[in-house]
Protein backbone atom coordinates (compact mmCIF):
# COMPACT_ATOMS: atom_id res chain seq x y z
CA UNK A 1 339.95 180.43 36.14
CA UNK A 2 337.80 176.91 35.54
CA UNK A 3 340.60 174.92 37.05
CA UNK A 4 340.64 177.05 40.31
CA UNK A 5 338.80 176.65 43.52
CA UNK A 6 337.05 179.60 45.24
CA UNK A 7 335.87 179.79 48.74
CA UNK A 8 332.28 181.91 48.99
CA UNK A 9 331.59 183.44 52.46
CA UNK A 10 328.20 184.85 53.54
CA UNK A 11 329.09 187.61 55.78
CA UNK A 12 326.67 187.99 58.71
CA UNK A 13 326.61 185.42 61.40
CA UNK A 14 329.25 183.06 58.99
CA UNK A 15 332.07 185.77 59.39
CA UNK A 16 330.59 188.45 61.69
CA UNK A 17 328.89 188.18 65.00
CA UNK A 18 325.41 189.52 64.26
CA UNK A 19 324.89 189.66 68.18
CA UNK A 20 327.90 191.68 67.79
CA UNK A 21 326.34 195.27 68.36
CA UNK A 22 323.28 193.86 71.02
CA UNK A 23 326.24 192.23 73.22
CA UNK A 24 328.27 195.49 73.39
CA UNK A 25 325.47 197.37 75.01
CA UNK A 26 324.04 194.48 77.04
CA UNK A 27 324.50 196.94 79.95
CA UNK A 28 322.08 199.98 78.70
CA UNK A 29 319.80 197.10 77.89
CA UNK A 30 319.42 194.70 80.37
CA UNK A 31 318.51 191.23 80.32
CA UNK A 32 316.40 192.58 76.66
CA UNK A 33 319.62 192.25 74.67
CA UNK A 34 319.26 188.79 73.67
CA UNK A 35 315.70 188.88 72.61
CA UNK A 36 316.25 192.28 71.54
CA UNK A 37 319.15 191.16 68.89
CA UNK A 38 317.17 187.74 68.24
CA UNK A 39 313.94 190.07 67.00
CA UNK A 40 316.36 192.13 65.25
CA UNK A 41 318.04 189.35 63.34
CA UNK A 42 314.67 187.23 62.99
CA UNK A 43 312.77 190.32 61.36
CA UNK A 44 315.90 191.18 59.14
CA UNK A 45 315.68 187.89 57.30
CA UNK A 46 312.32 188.09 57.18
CA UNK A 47 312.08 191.41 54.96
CA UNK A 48 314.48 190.61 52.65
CA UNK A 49 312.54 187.06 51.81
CA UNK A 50 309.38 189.46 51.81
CA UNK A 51 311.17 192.01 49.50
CA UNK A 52 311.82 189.19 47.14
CA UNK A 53 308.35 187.71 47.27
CA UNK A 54 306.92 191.14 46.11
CA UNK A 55 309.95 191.95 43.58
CA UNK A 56 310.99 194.89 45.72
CA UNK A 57 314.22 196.22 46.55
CA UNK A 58 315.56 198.16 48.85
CA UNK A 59 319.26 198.29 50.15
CA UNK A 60 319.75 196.09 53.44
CA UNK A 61 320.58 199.01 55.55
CA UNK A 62 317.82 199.79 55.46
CA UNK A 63 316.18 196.63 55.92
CA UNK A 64 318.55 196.31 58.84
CA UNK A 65 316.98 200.18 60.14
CA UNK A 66 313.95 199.02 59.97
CA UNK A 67 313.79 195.72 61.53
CA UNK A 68 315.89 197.21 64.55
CA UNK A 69 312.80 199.72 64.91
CA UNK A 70 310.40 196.71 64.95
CA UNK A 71 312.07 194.83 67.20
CA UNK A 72 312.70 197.73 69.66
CA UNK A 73 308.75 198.96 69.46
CA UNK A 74 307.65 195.49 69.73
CA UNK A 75 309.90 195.58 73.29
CA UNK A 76 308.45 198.92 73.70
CA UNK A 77 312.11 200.33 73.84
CA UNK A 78 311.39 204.41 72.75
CA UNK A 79 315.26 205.39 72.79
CA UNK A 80 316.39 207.08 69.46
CA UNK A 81 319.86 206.77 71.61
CA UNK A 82 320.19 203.62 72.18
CA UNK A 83 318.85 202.97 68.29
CA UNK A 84 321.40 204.97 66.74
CA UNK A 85 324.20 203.26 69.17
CA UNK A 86 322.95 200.13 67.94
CA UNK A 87 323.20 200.84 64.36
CA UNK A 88 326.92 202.34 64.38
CA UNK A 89 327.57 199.39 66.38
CA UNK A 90 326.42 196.85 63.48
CA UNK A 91 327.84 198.99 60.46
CA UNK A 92 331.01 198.29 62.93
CA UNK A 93 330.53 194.78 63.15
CA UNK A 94 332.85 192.50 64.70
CA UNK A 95 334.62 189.25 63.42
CA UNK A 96 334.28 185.85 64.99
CA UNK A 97 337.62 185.63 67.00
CA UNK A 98 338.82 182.42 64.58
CA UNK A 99 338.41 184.09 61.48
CA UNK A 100 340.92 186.08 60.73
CA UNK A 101 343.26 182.98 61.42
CA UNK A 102 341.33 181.03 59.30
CA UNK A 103 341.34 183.47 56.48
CA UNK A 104 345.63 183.91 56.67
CA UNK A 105 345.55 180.40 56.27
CA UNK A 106 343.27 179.74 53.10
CA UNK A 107 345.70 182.96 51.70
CA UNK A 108 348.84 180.91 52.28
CA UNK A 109 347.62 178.06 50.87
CA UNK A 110 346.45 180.42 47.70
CA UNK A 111 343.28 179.41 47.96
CA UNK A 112 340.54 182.63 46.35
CA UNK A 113 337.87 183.62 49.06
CA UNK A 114 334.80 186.53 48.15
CA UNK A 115 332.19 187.43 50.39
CA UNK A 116 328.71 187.08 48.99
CA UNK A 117 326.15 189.04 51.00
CA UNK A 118 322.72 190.55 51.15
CA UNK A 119 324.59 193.24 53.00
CA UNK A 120 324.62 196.71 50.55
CA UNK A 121 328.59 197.25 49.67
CA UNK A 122 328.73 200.16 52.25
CA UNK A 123 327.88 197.77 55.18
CA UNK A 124 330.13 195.11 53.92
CA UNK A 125 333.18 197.45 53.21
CA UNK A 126 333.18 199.35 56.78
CA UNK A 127 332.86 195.66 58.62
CA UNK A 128 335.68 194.14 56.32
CA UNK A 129 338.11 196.85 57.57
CA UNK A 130 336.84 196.79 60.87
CA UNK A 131 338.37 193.79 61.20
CA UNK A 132 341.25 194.35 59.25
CA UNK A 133 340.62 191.75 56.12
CA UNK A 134 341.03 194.21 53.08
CA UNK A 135 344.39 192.07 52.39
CA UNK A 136 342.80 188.62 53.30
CA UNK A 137 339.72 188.36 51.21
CA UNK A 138 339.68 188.51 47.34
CA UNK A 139 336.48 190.25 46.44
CA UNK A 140 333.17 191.62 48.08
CA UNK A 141 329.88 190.71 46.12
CA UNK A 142 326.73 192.46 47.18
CA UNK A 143 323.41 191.67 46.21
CA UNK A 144 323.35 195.88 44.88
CA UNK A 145 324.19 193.74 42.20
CA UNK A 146 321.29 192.17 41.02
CA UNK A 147 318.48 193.71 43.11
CA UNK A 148 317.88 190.74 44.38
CA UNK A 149 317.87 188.97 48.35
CA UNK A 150 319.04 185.18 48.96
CA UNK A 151 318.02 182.51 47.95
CA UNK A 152 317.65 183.94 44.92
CA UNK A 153 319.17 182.27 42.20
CA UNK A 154 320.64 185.35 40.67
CA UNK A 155 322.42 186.11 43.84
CA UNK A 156 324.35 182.92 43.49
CA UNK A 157 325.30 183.72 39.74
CA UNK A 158 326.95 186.68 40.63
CA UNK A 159 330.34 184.25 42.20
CA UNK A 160 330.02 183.14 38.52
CA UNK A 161 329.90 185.87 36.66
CA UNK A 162 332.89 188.16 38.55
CA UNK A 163 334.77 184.98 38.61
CA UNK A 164 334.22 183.24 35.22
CA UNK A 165 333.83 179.79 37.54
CA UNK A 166 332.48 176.69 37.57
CA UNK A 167 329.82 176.37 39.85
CA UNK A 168 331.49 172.90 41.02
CA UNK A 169 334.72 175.31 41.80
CA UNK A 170 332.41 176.96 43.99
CA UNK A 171 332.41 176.22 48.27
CA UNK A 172 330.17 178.02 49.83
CA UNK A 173 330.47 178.89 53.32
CA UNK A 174 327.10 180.21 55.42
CA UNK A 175 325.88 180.34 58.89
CA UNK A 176 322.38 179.95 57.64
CA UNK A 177 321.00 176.77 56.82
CA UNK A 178 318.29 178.17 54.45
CA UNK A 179 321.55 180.08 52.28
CA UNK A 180 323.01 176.77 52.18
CA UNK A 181 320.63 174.98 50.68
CA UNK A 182 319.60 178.08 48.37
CA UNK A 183 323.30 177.67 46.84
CA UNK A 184 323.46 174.11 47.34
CA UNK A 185 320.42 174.21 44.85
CA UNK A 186 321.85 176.40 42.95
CA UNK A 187 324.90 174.14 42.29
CA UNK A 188 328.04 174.84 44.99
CA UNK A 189 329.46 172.85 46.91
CA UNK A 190 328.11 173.58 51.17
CA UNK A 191 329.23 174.04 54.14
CA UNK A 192 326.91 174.70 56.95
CA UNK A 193 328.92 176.63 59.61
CA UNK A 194 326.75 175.74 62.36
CA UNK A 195 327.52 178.09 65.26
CA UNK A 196 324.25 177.84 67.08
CA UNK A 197 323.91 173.74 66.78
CA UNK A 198 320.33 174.15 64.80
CA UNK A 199 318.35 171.19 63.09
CA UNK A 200 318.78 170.93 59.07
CA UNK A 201 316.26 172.68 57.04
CA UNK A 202 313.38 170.58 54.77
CA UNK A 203 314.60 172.63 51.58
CA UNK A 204 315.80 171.60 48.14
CA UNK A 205 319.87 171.46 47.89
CA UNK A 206 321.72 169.67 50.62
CA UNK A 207 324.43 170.52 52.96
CA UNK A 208 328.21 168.32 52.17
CA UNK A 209 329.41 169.29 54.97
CA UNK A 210 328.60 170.85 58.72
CA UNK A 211 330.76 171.91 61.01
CA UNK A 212 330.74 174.32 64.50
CA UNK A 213 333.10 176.73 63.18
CA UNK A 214 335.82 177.65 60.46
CA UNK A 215 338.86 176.14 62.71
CA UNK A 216 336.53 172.90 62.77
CA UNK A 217 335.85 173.00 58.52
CA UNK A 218 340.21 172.85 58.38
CA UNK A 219 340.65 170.57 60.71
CA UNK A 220 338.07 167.64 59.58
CA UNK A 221 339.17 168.30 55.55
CA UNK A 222 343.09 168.52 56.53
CA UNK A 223 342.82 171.27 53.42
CA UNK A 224 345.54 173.47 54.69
């Protein structure tokens, strides 16, 4: 294993749409869904770099319950309804449409992929066979692990420690420009998957390389 190369996916917003359950009921709630899943989203990070700060845990499910309830009351949305819709909708979450593509091709190619996630195993397992990947991805890591949120460095060890890797073996793939440079410090390799075109963070650890999307990441490195 110190001779082979592993691609390390975050999960939400990298692989899965984390508008994903706000856009599917951007009927029931109006022109609120945007802000509504930007709160959501915003607040969810925020508690799990809180949790950290104060040595808590607490699985992100229910980080993710409880941010949706601040960001609905600070709306002054009252539906348990439309909560509970919400939530099955993101335990259901969807797939960016090039994804699975990209993922068939890294498999051909024989190239090991995990997921490493602040999402609990339970979230991570129902949105892995939502979209159908239980054949295209080689492990799930979950910060249940270690008790512990990104950017922690322990999170980062865990690739290391199921794998028996080099850290240098080690691409990591993330949506987030914070996680980046949180495993960029740490010692992988980076790839910023910038989907929403954001400015680079003033962090320690650097990104190697940013791209728009997955497609984009194969196409500029000519990998497979």
């Amino acid at each position: 294993m110190e001779d082979e190369k592993i691609y390390v996916f975050d999960a939400y917003g990298t692989l899965f749409d984390v508008d994903h359950a706000c856009k599917e009921m951007a009927i029931q709630l109006g022109n609120n869904w945007e802000k509504l899943s930007s709160i959501w989203r915003q607040k969810q990070l925020e508690y799990s770099w809180l949790y950290n700060s104060m040595s808590k845990y607490v699985s992100f499910w229910q980080i993710t319950k409880d941010s949706l309830e601040y960001a609905m009351n600070s709306l002054s949305m009252n539906s348990a309804k439309i909560k509970n819709e919400l939530l099955d909708l993101y335990f259901k979450i969807s797939a960016f449409e090039e994804v699975e593509e990209v993922l068939k091709k890294i498999k051909k190619n024989k190239i090991k992929t995990t997921i490493l996630s602040n999402g609990s195993y339970d979230m991570l397992n129902s949105a892995v066979k939502n979209s159908k990947f239980d054949e295209l991805i080689s492990g799930i890591i979950s910060v249940d692990e270690c008790k512990k949120f990104k950017p922690h460095r322990d999170v980062y060890q865990l690739v290391i420690d199921k794998f028996n890797i080099n850290k240098k073996k080690c691409i990591f793939f993330s949506s987030n420009c914070w996680d980046i440079h949180g495993a960029s410090n740490f010692g992988f390799k980076t790839i910023w998957v910038n989907r929403k075109k954001l400015g680079d963070e003033y962090l320690p650890g650097i990104v190697d390389l940013q791209v728009n999307n997955l497609n984009e990441f194969l196409q500029k490195n000519h990998i497979l």
